[in-house]
PDB file of N, CA and C in Angstrom:
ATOM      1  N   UNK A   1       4.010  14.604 -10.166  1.00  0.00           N
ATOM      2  CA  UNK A   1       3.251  14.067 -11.265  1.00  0.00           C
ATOM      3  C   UNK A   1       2.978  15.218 -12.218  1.00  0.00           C
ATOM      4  N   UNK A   2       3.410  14.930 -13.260  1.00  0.00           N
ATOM      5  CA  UNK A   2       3.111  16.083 -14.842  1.00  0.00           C
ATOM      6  C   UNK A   2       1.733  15.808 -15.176  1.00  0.00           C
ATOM      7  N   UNK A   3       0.867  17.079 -16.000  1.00  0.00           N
ATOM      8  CA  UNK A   3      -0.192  16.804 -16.628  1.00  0.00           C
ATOM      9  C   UNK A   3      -0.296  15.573 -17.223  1.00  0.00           C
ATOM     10  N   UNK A   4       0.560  15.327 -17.838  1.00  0.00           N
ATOM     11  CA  UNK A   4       0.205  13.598 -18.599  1.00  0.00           C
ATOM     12  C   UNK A   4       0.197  12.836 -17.934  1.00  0.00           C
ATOM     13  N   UNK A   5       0.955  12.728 -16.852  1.00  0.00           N
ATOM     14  CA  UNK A   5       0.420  11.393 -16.022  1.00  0.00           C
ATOM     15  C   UNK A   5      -0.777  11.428 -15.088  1.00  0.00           C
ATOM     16  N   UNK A   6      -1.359  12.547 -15.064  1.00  0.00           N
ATOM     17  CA  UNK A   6      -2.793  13.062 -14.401  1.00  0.00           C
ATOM     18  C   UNK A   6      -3.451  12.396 -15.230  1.00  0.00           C
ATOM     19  N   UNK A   7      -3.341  12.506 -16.503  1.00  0.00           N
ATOM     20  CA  UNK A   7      -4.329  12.054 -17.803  1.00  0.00           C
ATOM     21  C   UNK A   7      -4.642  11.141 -18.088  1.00  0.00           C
ATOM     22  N   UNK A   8      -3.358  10.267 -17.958  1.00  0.00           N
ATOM     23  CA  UNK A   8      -2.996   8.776 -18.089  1.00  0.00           C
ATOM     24  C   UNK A   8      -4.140   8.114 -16.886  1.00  0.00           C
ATOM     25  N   UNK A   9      -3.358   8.481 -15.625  1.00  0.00           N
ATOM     26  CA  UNK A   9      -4.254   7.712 -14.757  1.00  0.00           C
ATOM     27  C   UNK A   9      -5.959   8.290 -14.757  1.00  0.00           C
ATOM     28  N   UNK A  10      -6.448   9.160 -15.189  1.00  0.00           N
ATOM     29  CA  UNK A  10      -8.179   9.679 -14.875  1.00  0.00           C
ATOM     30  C   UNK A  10      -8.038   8.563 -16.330  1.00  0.00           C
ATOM     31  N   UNK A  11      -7.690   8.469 -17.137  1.00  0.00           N
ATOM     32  CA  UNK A  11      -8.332   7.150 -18.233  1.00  0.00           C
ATOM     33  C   UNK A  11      -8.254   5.884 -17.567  1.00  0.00           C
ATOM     34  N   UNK A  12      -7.170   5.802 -17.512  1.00  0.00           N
ATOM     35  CA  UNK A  12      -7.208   4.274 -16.608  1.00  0.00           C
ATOM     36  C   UNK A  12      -8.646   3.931 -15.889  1.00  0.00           C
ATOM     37  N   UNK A  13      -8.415   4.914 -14.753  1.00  0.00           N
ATOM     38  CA  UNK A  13      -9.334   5.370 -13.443  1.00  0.00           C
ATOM     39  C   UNK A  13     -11.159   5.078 -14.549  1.00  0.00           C
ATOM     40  N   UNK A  14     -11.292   5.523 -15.500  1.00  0.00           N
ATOM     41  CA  UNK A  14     -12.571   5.614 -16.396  1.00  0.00           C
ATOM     42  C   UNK A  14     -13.012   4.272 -17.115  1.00  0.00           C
ATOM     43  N   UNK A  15     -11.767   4.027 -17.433  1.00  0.00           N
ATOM     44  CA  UNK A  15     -11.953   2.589 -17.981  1.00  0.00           C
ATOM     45  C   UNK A  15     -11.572   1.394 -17.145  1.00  0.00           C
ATOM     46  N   UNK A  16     -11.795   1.581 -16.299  1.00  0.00           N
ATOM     47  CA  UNK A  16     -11.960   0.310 -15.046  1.00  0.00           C
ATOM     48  C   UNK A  16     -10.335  -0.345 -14.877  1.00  0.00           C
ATOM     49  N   UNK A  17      -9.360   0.227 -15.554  1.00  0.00           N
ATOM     50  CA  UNK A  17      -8.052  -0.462 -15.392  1.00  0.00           C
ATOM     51  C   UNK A  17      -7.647   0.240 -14.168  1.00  0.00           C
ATOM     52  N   UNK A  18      -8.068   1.008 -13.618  1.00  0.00           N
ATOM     53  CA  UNK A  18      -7.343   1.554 -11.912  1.00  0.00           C
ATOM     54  C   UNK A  18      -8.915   1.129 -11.492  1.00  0.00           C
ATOM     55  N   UNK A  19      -8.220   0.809 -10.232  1.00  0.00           N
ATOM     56  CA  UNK A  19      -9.639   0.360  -9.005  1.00  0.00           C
ATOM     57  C   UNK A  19      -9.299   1.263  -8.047  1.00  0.00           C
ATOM     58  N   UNK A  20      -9.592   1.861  -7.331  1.00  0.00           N
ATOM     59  CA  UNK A  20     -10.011   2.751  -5.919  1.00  0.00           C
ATOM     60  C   UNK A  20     -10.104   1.928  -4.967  1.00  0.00           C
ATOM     61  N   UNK A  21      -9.675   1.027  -4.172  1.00  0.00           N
ATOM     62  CA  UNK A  21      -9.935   0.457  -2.694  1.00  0.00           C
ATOM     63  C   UNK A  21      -9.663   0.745  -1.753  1.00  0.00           C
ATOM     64  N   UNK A  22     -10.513   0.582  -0.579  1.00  0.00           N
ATOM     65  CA  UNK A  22     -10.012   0.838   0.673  1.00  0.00           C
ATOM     66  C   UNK A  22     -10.118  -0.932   1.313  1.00  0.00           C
ATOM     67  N   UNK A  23      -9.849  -0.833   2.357  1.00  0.00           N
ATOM     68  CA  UNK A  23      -9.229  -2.046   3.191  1.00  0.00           C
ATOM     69  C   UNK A  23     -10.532  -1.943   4.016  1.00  0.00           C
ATOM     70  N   UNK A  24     -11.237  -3.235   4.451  1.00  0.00           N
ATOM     71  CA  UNK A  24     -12.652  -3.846   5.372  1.00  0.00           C
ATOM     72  C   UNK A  24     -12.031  -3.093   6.881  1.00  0.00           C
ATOM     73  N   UNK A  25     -12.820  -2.403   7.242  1.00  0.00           N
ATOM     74  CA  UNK A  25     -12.333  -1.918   9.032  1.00  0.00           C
ATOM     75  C   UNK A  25     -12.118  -3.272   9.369  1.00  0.00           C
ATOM     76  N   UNK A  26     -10.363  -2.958  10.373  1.00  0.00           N
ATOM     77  CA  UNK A  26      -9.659  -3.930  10.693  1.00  0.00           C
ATOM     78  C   UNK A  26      -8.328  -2.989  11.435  1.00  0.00           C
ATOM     79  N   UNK A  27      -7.809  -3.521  12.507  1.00  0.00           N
ATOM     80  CA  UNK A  27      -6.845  -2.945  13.046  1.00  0.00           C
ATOM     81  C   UNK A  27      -5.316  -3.869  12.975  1.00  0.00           C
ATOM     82  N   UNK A  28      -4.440  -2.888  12.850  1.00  0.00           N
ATOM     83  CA  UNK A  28      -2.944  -3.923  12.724  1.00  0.00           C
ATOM     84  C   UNK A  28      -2.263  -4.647  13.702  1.00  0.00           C
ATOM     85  N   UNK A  29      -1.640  -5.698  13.630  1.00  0.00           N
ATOM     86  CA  UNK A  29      -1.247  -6.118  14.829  1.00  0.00           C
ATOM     87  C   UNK A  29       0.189  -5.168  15.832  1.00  0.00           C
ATOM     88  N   UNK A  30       0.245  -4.845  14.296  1.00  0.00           N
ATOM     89  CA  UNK A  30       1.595  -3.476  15.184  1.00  0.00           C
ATOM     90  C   UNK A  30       1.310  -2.695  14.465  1.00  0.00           C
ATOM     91  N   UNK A  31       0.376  -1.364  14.945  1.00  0.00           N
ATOM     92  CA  UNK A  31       0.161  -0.148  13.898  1.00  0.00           C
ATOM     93  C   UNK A  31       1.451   0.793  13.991  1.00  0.00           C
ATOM     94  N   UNK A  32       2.404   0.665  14.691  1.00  0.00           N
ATOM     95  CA  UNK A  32       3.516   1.751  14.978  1.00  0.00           C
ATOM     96  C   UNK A  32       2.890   3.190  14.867  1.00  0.00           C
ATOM     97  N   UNK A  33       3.659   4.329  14.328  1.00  0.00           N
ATOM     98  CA  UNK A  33       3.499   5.552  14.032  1.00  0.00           C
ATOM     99  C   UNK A  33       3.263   5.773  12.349  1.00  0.00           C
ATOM    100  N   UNK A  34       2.205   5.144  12.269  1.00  0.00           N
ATOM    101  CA  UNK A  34       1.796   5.446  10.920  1.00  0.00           C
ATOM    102  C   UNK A  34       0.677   6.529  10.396  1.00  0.00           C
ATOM    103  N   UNK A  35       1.224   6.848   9.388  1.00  0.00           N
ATOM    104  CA  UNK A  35      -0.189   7.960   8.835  1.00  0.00           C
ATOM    105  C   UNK A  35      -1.177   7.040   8.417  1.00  0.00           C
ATOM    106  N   UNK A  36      -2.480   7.648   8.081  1.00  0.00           N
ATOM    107  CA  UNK A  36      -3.871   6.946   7.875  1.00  0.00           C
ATOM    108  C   UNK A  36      -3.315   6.476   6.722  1.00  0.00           C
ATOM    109  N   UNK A  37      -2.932   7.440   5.508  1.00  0.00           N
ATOM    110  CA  UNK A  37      -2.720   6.086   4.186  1.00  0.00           C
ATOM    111  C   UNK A  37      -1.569   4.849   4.221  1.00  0.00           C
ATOM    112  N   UNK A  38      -0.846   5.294   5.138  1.00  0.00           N
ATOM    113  CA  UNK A  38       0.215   4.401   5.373  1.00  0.00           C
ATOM    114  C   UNK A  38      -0.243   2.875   5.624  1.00  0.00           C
ATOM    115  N   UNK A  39      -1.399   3.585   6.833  1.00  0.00           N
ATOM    116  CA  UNK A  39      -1.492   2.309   7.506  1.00  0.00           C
ATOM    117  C   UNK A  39      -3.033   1.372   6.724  1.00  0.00           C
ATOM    118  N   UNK A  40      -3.889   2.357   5.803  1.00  0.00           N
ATOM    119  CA  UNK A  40      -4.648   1.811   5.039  1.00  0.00           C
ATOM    120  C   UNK A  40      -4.216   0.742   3.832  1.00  0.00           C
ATOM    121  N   UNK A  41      -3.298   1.082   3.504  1.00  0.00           N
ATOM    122  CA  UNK A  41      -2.129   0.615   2.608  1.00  0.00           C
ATOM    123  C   UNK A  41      -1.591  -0.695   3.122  1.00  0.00           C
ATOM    124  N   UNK A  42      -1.151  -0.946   4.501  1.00  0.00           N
ATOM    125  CA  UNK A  42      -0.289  -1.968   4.579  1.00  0.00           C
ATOM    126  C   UNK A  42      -1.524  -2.748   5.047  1.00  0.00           C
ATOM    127  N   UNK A  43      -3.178  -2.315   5.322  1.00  0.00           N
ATOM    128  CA  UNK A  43      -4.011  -3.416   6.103  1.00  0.00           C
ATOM    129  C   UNK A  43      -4.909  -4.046   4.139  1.00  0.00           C
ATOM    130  N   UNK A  44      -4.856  -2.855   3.583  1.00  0.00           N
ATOM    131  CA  UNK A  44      -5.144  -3.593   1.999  1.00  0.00           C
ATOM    132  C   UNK A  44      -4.099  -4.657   1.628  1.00  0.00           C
ATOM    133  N   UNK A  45      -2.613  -4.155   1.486  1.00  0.00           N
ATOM    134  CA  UNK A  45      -2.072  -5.228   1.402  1.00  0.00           C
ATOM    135  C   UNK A  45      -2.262  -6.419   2.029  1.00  0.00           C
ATOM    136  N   UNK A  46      -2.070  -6.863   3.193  1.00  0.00           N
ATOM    137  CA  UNK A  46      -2.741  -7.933   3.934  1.00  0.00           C
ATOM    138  C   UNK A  46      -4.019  -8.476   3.713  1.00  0.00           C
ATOM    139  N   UNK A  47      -5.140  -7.698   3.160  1.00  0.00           N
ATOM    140  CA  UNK A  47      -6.505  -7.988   2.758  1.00  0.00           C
ATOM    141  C   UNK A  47      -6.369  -8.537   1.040  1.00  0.00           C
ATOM    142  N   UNK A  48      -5.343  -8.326   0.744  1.00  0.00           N
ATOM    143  CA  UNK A  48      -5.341  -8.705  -0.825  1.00  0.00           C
ATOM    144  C   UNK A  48      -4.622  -9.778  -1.070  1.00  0.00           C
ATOM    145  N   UNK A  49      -3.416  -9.879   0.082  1.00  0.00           N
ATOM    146  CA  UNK A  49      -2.460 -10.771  -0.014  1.00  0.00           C
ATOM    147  C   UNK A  49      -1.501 -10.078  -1.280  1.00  0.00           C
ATOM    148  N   UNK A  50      -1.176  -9.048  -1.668  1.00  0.00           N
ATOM    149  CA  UNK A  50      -0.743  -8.406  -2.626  1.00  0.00           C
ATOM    150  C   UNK A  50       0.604  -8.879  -2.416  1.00  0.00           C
ATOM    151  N   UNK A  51       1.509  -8.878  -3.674  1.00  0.00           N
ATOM    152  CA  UNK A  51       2.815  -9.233  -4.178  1.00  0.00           C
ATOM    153  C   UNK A  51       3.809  -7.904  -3.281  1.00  0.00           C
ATOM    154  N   UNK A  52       2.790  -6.634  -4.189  1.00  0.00           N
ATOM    155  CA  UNK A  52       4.258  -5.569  -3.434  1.00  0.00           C
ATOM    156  C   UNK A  52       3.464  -4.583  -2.980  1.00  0.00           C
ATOM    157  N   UNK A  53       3.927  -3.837  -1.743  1.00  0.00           N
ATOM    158  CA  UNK A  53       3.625  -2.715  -1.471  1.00  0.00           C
ATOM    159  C   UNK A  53       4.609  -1.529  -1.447  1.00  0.00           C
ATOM    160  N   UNK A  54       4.349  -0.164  -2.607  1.00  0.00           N
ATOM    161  CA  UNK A  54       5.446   0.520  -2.413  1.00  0.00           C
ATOM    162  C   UNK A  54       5.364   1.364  -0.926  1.00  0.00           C
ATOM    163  N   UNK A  55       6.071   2.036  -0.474  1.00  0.00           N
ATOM    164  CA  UNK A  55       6.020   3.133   0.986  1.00  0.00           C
ATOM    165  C   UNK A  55       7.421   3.922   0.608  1.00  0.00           C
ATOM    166  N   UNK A  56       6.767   5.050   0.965  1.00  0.00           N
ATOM    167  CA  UNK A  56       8.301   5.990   0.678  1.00  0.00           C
ATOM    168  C   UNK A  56       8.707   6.156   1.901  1.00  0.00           C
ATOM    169  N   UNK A  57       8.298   6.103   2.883  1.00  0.00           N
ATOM    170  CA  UNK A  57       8.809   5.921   4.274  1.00  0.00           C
ATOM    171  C   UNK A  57       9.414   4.825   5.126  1.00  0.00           C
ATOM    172  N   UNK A  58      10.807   5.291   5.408  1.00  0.00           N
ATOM    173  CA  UNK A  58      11.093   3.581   5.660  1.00  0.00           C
ATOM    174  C   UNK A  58      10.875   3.538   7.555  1.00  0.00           C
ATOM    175  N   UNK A  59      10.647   4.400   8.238  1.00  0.00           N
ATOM    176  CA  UNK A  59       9.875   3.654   9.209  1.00  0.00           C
ATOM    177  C   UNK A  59       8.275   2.693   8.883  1.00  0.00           C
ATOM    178  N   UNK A  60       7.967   3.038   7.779  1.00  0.00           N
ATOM    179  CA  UNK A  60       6.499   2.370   7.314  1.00  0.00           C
ATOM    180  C   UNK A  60       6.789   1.334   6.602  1.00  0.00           C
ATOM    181  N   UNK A  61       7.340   1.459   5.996  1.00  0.00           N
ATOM    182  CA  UNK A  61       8.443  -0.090   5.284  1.00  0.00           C
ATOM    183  C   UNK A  61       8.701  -0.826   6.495  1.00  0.00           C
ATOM    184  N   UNK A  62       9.459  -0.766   7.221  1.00  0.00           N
ATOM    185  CA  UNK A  62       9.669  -1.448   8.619  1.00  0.00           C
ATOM    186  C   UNK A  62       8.433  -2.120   9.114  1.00  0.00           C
ATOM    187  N   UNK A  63       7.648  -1.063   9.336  1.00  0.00           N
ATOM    188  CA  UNK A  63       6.358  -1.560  10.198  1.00  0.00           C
ATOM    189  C   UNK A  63       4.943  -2.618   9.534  1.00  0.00           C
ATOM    190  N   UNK A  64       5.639  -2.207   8.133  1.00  0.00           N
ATOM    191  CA  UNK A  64       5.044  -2.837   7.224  1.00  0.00           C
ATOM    192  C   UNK A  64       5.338  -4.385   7.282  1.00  0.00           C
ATOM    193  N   UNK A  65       6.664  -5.181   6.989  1.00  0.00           N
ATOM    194  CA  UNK A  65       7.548  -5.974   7.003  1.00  0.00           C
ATOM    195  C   UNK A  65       6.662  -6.539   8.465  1.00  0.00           C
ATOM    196  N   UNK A  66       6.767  -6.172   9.337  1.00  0.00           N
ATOM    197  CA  UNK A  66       6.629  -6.369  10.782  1.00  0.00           C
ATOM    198  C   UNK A  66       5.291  -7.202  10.816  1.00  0.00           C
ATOM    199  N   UNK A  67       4.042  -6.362  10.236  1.00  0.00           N
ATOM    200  CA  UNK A  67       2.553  -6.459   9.889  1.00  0.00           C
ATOM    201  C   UNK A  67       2.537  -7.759   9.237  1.00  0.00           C
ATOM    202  N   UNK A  68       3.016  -7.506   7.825  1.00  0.00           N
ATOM    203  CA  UNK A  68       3.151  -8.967   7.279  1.00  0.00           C
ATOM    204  C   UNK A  68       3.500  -9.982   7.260  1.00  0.00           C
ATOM    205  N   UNK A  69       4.764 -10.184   8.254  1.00  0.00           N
ATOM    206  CA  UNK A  69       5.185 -11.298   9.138  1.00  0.00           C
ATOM    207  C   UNK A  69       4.036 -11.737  10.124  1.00  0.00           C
ATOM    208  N   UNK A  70       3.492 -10.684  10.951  1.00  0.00           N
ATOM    209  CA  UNK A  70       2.241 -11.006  11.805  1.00  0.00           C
ATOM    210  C   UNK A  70       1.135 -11.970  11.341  1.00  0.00           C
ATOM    211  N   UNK A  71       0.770 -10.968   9.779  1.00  0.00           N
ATOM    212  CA  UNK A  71       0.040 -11.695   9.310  1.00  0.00           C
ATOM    213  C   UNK A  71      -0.476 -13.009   8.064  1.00  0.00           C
ATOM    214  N   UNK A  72       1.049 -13.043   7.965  1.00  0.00           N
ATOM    215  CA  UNK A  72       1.787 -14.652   7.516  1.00  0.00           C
ATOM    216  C   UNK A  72       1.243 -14.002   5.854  1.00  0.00           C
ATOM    217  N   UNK A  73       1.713 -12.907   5.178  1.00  0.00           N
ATOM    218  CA  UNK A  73       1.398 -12.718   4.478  1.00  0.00           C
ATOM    219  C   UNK A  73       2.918 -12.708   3.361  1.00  0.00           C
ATOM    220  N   UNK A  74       3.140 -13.124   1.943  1.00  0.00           N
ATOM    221  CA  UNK A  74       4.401 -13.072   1.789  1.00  0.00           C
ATOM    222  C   UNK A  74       4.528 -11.703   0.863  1.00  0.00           C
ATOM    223  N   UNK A  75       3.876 -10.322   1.230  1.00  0.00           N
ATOM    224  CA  UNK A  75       4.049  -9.457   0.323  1.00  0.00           C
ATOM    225  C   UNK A  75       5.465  -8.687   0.769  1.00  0.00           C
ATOM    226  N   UNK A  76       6.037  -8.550  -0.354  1.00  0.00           N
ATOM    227  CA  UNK A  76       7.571  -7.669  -0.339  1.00  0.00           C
ATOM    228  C   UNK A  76       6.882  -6.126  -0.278  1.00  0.00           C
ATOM    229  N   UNK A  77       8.246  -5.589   0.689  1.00  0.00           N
ATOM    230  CA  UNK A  77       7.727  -4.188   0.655  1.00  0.00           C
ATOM    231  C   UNK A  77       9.193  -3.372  -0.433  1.00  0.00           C
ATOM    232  N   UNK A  78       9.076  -2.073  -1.056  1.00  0.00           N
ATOM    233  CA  UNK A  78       9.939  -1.359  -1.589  1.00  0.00           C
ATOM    234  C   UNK A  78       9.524  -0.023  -1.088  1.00  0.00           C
ATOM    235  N   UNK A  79      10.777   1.035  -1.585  1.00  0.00           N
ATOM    236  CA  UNK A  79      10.648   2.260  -1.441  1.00  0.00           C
ATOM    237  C   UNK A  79      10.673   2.411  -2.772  1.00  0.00           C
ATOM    238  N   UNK A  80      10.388   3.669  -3.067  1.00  0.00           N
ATOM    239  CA  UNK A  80      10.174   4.424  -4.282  1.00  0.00           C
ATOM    240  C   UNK A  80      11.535   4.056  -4.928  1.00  0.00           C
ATOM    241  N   UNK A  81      12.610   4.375  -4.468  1.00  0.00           N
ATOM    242  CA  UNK A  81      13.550   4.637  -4.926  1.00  0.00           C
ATOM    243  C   UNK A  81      14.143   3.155  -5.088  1.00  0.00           C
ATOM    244  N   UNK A  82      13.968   2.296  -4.726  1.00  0.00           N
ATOM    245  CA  UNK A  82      13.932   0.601  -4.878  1.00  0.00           C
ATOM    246  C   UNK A  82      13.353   0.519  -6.427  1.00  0.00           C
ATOM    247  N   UNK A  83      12.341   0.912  -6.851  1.00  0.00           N
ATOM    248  CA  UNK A  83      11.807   0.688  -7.854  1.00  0.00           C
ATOM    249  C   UNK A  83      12.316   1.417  -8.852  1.00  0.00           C
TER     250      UNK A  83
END
């Protein structure tokens, strides 16, 4: 990320167009080998019912896919490089 897109998002972030969330304590039905944001990430998605979740990791993409099948949720997952 370049200075300008630091900039970009702290305005956003100021003017209420970025939100900050975390996900209600809740555990996954398959947490696999995930890192904490990984796995904060795929239990928000599920808590939001969100459209997409990006993951640059495709064991977390996987486990992700896995989660949201569990939890009858229809969010698509991508990698960075998908997008």
């Amino acid at each position: 990320m370049n200075s300008a897109d630091a900039v970009t998002l702290e305005n956003a972030y100021k003017q209420s167009e970025l939100v900050v969330r975390q996900p209600a304590p809740s555990s996954l039905p398959y947490p696999g080998l995930l890192h904490n944001g990984e796995a904060e990430s795929i239990r928000l998605a599920i808590e939001l019912q969100a459209d997409w979740l990006l993951v640059d990791d495709l064991d977390a993409r996987q486990i992700a896919r896995r989660n949201f099948e569990a939890a009858g949720v229809p969010t698509g997952v991508k990698g960075t490089l998908g997008v």
